[in-house]
C-alpha atoms as a PDB file:
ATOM      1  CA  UNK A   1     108.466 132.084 148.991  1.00  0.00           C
ATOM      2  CA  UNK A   2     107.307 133.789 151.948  1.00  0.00           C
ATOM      3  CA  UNK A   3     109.760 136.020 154.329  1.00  0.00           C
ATOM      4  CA  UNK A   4     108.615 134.614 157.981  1.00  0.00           C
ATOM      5  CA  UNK A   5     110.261 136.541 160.709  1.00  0.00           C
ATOM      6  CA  UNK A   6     109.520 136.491 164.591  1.00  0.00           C
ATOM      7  CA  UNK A   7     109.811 138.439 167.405  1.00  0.00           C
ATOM      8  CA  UNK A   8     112.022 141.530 167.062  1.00  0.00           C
ATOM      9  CA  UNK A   9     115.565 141.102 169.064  1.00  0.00           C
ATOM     10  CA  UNK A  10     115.608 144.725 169.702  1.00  0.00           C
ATOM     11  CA  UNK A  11     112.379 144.604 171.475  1.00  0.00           C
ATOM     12  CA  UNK A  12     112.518 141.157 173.285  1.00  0.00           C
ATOM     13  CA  UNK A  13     115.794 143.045 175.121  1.00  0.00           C
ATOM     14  CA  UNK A  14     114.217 145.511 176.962  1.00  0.00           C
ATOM     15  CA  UNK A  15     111.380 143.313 177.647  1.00  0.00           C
ATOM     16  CA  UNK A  16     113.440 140.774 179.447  1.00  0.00           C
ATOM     17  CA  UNK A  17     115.781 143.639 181.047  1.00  0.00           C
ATOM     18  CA  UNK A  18     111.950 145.033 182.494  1.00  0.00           C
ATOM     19  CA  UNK A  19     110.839 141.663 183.050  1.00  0.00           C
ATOM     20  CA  UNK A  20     113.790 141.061 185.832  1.00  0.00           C
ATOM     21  CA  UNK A  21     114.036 144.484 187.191  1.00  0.00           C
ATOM     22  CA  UNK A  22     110.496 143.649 188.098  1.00  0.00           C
ATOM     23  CA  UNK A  23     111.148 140.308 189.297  1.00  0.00           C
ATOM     24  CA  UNK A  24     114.015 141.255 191.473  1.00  0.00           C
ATOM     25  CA  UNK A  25     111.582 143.934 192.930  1.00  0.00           C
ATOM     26  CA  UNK A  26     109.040 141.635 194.203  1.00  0.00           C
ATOM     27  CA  UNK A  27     109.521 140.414 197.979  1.00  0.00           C
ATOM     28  CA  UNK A  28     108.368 136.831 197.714  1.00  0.00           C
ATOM     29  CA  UNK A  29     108.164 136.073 201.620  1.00  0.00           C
ATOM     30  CA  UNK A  30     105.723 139.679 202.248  1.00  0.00           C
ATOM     31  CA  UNK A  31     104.197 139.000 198.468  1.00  0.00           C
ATOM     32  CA  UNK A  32     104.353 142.565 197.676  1.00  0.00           C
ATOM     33  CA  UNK A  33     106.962 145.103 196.001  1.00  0.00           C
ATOM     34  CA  UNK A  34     109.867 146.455 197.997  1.00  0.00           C
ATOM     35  CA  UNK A  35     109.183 149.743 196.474  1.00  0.00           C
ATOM     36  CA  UNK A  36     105.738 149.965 194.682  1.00  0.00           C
ATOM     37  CA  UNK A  37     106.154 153.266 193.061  1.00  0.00           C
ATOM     38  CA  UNK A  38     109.032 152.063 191.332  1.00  0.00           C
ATOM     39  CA  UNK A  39     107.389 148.841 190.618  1.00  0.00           C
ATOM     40  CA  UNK A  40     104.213 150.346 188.682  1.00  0.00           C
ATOM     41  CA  UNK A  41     107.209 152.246 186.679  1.00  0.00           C
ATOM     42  CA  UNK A  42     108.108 149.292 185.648  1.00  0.00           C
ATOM     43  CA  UNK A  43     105.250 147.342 185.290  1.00  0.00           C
ATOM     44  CA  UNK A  44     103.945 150.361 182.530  1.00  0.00           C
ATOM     45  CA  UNK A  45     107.259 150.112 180.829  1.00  0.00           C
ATOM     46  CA  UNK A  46     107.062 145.890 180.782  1.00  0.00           C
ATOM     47  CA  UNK A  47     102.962 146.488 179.362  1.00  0.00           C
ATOM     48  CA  UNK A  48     104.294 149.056 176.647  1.00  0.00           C
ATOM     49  CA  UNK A  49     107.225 146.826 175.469  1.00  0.00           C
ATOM     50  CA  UNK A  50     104.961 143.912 175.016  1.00  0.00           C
ATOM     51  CA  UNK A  51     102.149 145.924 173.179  1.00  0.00           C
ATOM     52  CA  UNK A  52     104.893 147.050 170.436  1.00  0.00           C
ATOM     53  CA  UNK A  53     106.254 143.474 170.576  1.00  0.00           C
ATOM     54  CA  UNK A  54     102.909 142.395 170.150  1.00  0.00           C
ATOM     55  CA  UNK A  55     102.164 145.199 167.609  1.00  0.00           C
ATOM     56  CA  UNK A  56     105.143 144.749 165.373  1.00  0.00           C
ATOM     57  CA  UNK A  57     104.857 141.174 165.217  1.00  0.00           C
ATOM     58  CA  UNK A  58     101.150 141.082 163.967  1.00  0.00           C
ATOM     59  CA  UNK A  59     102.339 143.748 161.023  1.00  0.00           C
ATOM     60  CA  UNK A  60     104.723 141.560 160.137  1.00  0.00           C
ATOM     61  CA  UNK A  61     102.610 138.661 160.378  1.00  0.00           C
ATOM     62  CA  UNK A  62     100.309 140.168 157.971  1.00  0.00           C
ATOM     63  CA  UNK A  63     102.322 141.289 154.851  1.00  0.00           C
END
């Protein structure tokens, strides 16, 4: 019998904490970020928590 798992809790958290700090950033009426420096800050740390997510999840996938 094989052991399926998904998506790691403790990474989908920060990924949806990022994932509304960046929402709540973005100025919908101007269509640009209130703060851009802060945004791309957040932006790397969204792209790196869904590369491990991502990462860990095809490792498991694969044993």
């Amino acid at each position: 019998m094989e052991n399926k798992k998904g998506l790691s809790i403790v990474l989908l958290i920060p990924t949806i904490i990022i994932g509304v700090a960046i929402f709540q950033e973005f100025d919908f009426e101007n269509l640009k970020f209130e703060n851009p420096a802060l945004a791309f800050v957040y932006f790397i740390g969204f792209a790196l928590s869904i590369i491990f997510q991502f990462k860990n999840f095809k490792k498991r996938h694969e044993k």
